[in-house]
N, C-alpha and C. Protein backbone atom coordinates (compact mmCIF):
# COMPACT_ATOMS: atom_id res chain seq x y z
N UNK A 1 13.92 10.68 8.85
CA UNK A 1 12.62 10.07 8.68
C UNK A 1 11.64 10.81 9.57
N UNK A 2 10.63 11.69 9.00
CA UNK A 2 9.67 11.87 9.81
C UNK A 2 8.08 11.75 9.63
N UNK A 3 7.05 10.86 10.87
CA UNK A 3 5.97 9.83 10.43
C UNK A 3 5.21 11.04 10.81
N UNK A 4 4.27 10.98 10.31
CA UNK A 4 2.61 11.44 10.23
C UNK A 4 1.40 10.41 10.34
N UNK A 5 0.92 10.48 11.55
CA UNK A 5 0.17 9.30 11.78
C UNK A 5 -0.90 9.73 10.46
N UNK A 6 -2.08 8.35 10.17
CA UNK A 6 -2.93 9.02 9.56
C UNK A 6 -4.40 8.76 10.05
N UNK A 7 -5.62 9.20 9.22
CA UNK A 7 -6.92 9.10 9.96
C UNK A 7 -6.87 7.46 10.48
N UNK A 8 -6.46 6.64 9.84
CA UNK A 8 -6.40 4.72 10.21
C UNK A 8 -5.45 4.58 10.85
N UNK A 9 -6.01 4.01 12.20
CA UNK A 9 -5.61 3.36 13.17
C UNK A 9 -4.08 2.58 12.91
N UNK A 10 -3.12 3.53 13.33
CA UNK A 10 -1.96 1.96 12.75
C UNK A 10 -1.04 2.49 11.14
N UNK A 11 -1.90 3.07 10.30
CA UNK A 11 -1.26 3.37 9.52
C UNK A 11 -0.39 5.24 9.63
N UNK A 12 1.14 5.00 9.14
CA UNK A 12 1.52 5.93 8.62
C UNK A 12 2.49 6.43 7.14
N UNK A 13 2.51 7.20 7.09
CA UNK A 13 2.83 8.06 6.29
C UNK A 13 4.50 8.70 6.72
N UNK A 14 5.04 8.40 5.58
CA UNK A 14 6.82 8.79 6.45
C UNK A 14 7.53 9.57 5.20
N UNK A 15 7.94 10.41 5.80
CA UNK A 15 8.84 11.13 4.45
C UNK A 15 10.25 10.77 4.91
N UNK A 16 11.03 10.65 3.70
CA UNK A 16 11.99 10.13 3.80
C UNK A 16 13.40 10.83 3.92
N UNK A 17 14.34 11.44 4.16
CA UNK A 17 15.60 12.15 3.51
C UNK A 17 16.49 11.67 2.23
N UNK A 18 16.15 12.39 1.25
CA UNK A 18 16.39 11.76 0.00
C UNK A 18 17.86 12.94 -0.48
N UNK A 19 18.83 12.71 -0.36
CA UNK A 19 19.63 13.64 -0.46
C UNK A 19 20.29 13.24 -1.67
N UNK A 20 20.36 15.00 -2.57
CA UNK A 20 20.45 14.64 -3.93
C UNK A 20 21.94 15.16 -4.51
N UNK A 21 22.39 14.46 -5.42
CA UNK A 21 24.00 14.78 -5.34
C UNK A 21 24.06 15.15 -7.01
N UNK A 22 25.26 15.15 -7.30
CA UNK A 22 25.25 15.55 -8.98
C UNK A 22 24.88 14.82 -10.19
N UNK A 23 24.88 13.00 -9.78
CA UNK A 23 24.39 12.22 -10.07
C UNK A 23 23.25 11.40 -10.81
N UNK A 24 22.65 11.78 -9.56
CA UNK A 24 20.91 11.51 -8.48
C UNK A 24 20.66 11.94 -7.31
N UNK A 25 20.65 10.56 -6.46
CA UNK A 25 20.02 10.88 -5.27
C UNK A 25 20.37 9.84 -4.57
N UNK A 26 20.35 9.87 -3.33
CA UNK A 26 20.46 8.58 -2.19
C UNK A 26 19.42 9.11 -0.82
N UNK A 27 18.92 7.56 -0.87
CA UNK A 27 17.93 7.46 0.59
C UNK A 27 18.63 6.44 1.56
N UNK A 28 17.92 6.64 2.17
CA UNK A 28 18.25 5.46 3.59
C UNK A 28 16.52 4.97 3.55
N UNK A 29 15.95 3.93 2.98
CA UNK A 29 15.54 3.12 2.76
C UNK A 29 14.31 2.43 4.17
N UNK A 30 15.76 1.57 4.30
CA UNK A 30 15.45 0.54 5.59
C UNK A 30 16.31 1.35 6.75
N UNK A 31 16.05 1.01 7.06
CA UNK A 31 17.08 1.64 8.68
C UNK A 31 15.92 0.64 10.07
N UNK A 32 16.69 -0.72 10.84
CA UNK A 32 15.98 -1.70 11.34
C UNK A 32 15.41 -1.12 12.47
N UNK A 33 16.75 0.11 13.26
CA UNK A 33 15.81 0.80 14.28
C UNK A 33 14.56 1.31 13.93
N UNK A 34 14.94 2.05 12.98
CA UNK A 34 13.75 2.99 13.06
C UNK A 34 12.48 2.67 12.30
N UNK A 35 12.63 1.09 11.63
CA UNK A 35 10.99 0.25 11.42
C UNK A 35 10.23 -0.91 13.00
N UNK A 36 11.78 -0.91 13.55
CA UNK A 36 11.23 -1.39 15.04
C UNK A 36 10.71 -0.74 16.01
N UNK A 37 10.82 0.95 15.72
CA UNK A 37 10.29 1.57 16.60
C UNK A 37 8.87 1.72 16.05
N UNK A 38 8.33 1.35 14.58
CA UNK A 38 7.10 1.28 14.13
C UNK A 38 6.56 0.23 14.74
N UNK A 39 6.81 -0.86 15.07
CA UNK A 39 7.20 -2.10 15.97
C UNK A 39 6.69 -3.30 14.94
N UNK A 40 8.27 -3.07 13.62
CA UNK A 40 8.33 -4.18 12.55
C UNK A 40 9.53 -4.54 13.10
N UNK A 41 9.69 -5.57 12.73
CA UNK A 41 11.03 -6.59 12.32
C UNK A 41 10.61 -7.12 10.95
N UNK A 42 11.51 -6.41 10.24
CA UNK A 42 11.49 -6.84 8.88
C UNK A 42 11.94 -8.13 8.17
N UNK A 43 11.25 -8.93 7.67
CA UNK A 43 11.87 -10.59 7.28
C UNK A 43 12.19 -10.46 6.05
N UNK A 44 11.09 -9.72 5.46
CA UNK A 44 11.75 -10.40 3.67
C UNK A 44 11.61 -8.86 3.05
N UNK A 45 12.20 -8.86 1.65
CA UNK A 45 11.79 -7.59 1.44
C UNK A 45 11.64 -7.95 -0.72
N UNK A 46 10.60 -7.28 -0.45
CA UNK A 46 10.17 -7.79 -2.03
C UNK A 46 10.13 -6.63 -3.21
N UNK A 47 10.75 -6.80 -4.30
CA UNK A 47 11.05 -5.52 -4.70
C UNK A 47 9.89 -5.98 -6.16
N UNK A 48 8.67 -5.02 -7.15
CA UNK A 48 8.27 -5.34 -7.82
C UNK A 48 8.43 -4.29 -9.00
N UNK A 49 8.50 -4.35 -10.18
CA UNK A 49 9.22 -3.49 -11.26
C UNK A 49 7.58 -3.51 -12.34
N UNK A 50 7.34 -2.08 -12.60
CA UNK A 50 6.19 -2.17 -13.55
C UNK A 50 6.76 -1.17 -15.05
N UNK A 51 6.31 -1.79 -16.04
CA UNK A 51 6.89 -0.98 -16.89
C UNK A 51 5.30 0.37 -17.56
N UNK A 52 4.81 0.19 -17.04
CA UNK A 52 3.67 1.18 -17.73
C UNK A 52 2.75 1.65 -16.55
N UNK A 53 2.32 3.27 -16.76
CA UNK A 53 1.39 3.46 -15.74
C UNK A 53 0.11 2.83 -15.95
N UNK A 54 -0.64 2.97 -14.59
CA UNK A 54 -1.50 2.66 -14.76
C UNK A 54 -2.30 1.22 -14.33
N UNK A 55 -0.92 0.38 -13.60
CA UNK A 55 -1.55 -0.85 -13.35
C UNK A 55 -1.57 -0.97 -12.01
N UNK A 56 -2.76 -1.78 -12.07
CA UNK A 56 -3.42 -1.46 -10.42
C UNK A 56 -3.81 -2.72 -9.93
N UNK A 57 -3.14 -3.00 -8.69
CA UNK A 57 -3.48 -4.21 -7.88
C UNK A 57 -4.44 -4.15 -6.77
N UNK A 58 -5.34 -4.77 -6.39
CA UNK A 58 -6.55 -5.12 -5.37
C UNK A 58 -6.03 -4.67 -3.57
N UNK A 59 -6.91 -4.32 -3.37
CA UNK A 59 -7.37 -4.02 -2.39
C UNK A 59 -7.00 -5.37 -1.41
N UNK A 60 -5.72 -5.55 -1.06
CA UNK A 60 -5.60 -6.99 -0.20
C UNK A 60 -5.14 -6.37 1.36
N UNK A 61 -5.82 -7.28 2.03
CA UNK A 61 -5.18 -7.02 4.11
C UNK A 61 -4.64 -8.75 4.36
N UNK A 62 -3.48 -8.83 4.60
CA UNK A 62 -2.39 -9.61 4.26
C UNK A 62 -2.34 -9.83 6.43
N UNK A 63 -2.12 -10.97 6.62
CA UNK A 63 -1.79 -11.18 7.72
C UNK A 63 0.12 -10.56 8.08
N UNK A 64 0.15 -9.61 7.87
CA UNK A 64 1.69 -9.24 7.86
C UNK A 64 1.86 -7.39 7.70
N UNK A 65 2.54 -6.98 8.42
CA UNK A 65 2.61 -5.93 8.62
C UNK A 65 3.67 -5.11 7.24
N UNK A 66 3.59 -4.34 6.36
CA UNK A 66 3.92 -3.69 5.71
C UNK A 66 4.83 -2.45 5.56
N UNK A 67 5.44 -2.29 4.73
CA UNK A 67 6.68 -0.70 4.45
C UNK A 67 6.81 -0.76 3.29
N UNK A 68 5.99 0.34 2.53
CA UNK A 68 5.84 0.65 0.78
C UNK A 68 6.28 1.59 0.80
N UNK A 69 7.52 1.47 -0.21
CA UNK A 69 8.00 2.92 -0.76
C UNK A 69 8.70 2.25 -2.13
N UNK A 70 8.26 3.46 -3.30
CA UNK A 70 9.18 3.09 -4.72
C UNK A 70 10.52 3.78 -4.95
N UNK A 71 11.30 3.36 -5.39
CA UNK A 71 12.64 3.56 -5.76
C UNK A 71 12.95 4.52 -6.78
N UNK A 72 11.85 4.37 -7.74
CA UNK A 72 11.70 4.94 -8.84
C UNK A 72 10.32 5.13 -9.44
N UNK A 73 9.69 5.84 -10.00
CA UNK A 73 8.46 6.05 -10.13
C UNK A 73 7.93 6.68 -9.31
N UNK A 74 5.83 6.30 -9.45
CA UNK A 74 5.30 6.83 -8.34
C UNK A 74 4.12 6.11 -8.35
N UNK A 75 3.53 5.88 -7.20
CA UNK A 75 2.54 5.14 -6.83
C UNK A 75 1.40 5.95 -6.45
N UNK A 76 -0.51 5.70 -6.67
CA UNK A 76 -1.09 6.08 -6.42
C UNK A 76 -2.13 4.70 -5.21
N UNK A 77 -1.92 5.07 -3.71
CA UNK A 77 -2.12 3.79 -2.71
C UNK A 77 -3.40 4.13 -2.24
N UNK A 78 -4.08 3.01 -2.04
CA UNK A 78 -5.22 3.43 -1.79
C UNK A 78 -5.55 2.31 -0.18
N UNK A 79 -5.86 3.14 0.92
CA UNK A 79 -5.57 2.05 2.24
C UNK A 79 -7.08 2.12 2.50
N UNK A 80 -7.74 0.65 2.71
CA UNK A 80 -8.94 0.66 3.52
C UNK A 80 -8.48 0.18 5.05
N UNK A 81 -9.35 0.65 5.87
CA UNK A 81 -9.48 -0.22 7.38
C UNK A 81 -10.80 -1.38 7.20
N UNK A 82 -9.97 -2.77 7.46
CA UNK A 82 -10.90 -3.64 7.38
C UNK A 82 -10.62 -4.30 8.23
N UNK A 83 -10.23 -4.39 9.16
CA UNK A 83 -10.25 -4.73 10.77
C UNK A 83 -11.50 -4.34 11.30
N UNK A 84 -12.31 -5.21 12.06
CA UNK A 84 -13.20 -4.71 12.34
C UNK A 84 -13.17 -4.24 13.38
N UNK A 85 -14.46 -3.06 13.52
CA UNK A 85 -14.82 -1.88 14.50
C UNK A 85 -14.95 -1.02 14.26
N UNK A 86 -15.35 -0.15 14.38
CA UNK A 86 -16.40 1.21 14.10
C UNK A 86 -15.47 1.92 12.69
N UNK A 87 -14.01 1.85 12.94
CA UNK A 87 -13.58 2.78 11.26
C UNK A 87 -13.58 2.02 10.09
N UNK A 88 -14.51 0.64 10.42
CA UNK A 88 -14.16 -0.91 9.12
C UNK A 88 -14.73 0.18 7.82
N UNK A 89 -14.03 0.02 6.56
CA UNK A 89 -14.47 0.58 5.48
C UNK A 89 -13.80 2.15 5.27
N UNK A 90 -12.83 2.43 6.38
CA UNK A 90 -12.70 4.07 6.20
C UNK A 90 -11.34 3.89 5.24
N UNK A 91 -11.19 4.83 4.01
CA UNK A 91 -10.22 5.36 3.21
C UNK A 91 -9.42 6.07 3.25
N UNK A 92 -8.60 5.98 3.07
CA UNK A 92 -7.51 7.23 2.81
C UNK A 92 -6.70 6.81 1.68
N UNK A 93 -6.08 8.23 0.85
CA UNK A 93 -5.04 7.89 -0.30
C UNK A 93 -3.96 8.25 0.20
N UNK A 94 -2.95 8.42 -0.69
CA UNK A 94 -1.77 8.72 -0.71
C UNK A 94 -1.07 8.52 -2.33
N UNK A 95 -0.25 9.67 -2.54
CA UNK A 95 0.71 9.70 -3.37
C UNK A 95 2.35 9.53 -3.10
N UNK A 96 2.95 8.28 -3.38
CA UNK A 96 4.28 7.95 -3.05
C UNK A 96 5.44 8.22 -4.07
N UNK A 97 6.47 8.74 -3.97
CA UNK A 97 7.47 8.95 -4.83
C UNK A 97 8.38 8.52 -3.94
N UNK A 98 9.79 8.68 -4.51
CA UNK A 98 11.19 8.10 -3.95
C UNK A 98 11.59 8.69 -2.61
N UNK A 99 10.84 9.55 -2.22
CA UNK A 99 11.01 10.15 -0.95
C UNK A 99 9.96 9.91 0.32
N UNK A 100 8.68 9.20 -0.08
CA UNK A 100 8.16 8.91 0.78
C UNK A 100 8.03 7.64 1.12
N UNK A 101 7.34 6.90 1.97
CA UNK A 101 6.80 5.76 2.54
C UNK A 101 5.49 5.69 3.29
N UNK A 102 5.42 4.44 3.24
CA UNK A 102 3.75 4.02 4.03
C UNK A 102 3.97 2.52 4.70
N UNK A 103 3.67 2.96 5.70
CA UNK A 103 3.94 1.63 7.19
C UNK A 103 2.34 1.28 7.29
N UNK A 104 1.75 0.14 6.55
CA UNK A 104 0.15 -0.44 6.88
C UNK A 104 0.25 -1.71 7.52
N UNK A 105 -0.22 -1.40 8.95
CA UNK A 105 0.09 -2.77 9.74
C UNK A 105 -0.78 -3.49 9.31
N UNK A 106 -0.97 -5.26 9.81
CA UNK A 106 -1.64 -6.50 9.34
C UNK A 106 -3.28 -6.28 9.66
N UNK A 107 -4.24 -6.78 8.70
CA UNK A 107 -5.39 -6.40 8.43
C UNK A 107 -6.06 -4.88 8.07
N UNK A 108 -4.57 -4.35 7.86
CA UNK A 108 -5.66 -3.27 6.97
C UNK A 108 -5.16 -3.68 5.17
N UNK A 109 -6.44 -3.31 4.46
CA UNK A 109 -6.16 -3.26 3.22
C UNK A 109 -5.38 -2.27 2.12
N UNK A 110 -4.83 -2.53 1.61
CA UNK A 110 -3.96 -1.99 0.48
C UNK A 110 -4.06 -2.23 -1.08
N UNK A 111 -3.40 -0.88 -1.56
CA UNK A 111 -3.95 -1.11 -2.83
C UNK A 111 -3.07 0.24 -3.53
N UNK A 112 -2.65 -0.69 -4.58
CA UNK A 112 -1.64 0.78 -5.51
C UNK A 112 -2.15 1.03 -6.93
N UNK A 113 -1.53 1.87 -7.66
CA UNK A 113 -2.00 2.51 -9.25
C UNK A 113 -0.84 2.87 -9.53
N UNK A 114 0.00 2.32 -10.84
CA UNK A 114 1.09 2.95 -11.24
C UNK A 114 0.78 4.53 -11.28
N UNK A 115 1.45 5.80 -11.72
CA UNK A 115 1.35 6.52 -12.15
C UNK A 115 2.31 7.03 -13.29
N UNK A 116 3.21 6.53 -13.36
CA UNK A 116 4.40 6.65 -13.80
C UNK A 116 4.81 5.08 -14.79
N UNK A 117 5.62 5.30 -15.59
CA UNK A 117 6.03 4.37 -16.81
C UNK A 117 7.34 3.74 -15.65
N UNK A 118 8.13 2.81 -15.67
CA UNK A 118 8.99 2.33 -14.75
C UNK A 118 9.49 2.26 -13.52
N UNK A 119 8.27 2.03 -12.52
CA UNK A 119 7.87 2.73 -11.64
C UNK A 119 8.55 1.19 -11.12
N UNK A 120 9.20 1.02 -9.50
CA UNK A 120 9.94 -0.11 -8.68
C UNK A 120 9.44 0.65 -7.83
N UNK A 121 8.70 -0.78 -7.15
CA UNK A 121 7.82 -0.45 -5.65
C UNK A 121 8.97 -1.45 -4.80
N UNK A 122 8.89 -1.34 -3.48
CA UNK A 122 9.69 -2.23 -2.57
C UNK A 122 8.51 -2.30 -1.47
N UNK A 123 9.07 -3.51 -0.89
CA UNK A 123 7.92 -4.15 0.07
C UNK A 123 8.47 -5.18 0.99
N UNK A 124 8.40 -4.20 2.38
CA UNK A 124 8.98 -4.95 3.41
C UNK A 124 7.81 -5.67 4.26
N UNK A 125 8.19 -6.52 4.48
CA UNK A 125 7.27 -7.45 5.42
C UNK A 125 7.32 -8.07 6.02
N UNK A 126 7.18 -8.47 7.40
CA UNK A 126 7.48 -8.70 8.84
C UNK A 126 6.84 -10.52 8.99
N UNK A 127 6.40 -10.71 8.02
CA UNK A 127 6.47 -12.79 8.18
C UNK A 127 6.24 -13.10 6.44
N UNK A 128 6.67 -14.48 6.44
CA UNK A 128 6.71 -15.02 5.38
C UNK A 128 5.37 -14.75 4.33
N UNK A 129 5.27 -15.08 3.14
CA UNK A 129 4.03 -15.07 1.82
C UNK A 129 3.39 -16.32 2.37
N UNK A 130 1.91 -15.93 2.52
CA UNK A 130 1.21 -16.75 3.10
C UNK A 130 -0.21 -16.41 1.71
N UNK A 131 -0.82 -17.33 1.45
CA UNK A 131 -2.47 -17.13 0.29
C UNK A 131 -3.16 -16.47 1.23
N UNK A 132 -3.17 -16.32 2.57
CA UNK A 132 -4.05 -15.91 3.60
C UNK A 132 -4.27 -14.43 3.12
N UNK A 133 -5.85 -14.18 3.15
CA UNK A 133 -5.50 -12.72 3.16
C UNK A 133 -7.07 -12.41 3.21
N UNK A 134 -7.58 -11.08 2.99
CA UNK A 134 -9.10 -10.46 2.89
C UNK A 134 -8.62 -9.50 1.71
N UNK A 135 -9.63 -9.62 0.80
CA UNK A 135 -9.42 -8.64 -0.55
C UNK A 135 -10.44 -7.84 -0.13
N UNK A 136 -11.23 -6.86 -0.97
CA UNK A 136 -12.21 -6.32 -1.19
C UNK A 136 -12.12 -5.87 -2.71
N UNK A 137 -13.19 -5.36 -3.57
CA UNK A 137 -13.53 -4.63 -4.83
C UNK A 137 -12.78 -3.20 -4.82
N UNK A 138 -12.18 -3.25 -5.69
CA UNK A 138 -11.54 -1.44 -6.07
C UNK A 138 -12.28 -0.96 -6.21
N UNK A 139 -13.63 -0.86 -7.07
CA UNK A 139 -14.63 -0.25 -7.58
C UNK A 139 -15.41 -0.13 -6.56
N UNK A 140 -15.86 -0.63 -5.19
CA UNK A 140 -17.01 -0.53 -4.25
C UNK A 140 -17.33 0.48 -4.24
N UNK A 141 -18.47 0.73 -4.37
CA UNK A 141 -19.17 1.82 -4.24
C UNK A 141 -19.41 2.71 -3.05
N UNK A 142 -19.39 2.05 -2.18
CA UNK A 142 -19.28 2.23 -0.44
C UNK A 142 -17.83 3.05 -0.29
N UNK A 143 -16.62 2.59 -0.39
CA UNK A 143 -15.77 2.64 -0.79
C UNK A 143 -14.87 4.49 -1.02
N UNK A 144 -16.17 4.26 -2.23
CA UNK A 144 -15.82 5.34 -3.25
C UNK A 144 -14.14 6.20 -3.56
N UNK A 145 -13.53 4.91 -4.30
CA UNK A 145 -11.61 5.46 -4.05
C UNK A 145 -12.06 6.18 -5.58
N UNK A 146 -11.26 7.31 -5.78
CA UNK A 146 -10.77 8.15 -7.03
C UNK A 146 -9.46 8.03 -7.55
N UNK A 147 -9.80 6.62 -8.14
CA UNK A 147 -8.47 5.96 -8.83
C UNK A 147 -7.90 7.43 -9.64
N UNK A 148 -6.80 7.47 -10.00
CA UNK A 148 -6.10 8.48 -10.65
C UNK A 148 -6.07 8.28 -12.13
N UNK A 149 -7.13 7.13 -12.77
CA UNK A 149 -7.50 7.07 -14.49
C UNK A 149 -8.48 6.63 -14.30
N UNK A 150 -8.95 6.94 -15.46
CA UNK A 150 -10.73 6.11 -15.37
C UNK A 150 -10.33 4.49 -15.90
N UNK A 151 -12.03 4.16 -15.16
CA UNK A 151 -11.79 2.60 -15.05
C UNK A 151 -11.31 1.99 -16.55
N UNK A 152 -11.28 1.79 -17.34
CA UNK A 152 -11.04 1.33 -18.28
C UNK A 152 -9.33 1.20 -18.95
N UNK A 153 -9.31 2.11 -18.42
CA UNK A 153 -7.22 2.28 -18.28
C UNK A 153 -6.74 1.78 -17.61
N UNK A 154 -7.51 1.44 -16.32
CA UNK A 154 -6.67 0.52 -15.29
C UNK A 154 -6.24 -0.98 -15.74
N UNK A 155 -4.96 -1.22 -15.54
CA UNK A 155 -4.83 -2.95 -15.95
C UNK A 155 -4.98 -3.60 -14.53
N UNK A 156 -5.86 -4.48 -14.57
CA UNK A 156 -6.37 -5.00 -13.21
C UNK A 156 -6.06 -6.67 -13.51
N UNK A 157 -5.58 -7.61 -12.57
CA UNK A 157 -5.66 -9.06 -12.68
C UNK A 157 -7.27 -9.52 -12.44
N UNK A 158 -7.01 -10.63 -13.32
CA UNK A 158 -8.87 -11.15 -12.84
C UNK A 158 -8.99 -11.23 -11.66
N UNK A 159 -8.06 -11.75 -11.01
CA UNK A 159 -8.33 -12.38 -9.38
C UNK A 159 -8.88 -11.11 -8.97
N UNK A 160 -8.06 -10.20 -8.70
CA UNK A 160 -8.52 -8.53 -8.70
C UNK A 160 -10.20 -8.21 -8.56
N UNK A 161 -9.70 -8.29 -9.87
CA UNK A 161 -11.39 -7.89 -10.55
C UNK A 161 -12.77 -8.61 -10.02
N UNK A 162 -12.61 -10.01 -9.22
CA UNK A 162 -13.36 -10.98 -8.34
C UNK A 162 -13.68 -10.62 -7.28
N UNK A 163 -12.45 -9.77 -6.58
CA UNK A 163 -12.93 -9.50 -5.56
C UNK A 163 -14.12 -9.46 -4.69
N UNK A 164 -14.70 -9.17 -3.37
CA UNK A 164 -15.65 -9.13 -2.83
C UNK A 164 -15.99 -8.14 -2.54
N UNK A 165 -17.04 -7.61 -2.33
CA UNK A 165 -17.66 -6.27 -2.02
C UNK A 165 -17.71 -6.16 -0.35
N UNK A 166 -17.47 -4.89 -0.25
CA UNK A 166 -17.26 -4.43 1.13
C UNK A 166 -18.29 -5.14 1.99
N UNK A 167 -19.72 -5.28 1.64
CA UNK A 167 -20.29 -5.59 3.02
C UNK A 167 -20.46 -6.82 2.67
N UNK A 168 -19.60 -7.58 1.57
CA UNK A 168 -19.43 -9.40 1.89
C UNK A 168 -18.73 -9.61 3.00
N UNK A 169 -17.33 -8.89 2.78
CA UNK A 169 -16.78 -8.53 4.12
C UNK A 169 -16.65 -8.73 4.88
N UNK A 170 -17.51 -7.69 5.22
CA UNK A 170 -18.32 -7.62 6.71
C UNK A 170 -19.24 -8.37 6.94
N UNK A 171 -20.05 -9.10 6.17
CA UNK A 171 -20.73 -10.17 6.73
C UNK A 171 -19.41 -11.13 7.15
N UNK A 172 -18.96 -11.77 6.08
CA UNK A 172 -17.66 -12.79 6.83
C UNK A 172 -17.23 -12.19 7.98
N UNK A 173 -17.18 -11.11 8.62
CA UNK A 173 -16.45 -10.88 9.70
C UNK A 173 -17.50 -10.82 11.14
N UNK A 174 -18.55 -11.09 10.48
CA UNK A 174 -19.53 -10.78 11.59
C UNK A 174 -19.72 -12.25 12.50
């Protein structure tokens, strides 16, 4: 496993050892040391299965610290900092396949894009499913993420699509 911090505070980026046999392939996944030295203790771990690219979930910062990596497929993640203080609103992407990972500690926002047709995301998380959370708009303009299809291809949930705009936000946080 080796991490690459990234421009956001807290978040990284981990490639994985994916060692490939005649088969497939095998990873080492979870390993508890080495998400406690991220300083998780992992509670639950949630595995979600999409059958078509292209579907894209909201921009949520979840009171709970995070470990995204897919099994199969590939993910297009899109991380805001919405913690407030001077980087609130800063972006970064990432492209995930079976060999990488992404550690986004509690209050920053997240956000994926299938890319791939049978794509299994996994999702470790360090306290129970709580409604608690801060969304923001995929589309914000402020924002400005370069989803990997144009808007109209994306399958988005309404709740999603409700979202709040970045400097609602930030007013709530002020």
């Amino acid at each position: 496993m080796r991490l690459e911090e990234t421009r956001i505070r807290g978040v990284r980026r981990v490639e994985l050892d994916v060692q490939g046999n005649d088969d497939g392939w095998f990873k080492e996944n979870f390993h508890r040391a080495k998400l406690a030295d991220l300083g998780m203790d992992v509670l639950q771990h949630n595995v979600a299965y999409f059958e078509e690219p292209a579907i894209t979930r909201g921009i949520h910062a979840e009171p709970w610290d995070k470990y995204l990596s897919p099994t199969s497929g590939a993910v297009f993640v899109a991380v805001v900092e919405l913690r407030a203080g001077s980087g609130f609103g800063q972006v970064e992407t990432f492209e995930l396949g079976p060999a990488q990972a992404l550690y986004v500690p509690r209050g920053v926002g997240n956000s994926f894009c299938t890319l791939t047709a049978h794509t299994t995301y996994n999702f470790l998380v360090n306290e129970h499913w709580t409604p608690e959370r801060t969304a923001v708009d995929l589309f914000d303009p402020e924002l400005a993420i370069d989803w990997p299809f144009p808007r109209p291809r994306l399958k988005i949930t309404a709740k999603d699509a409700a979202n709040p705009s970045l400097d609602e936000v930030r007013k709530q946080q002020a």
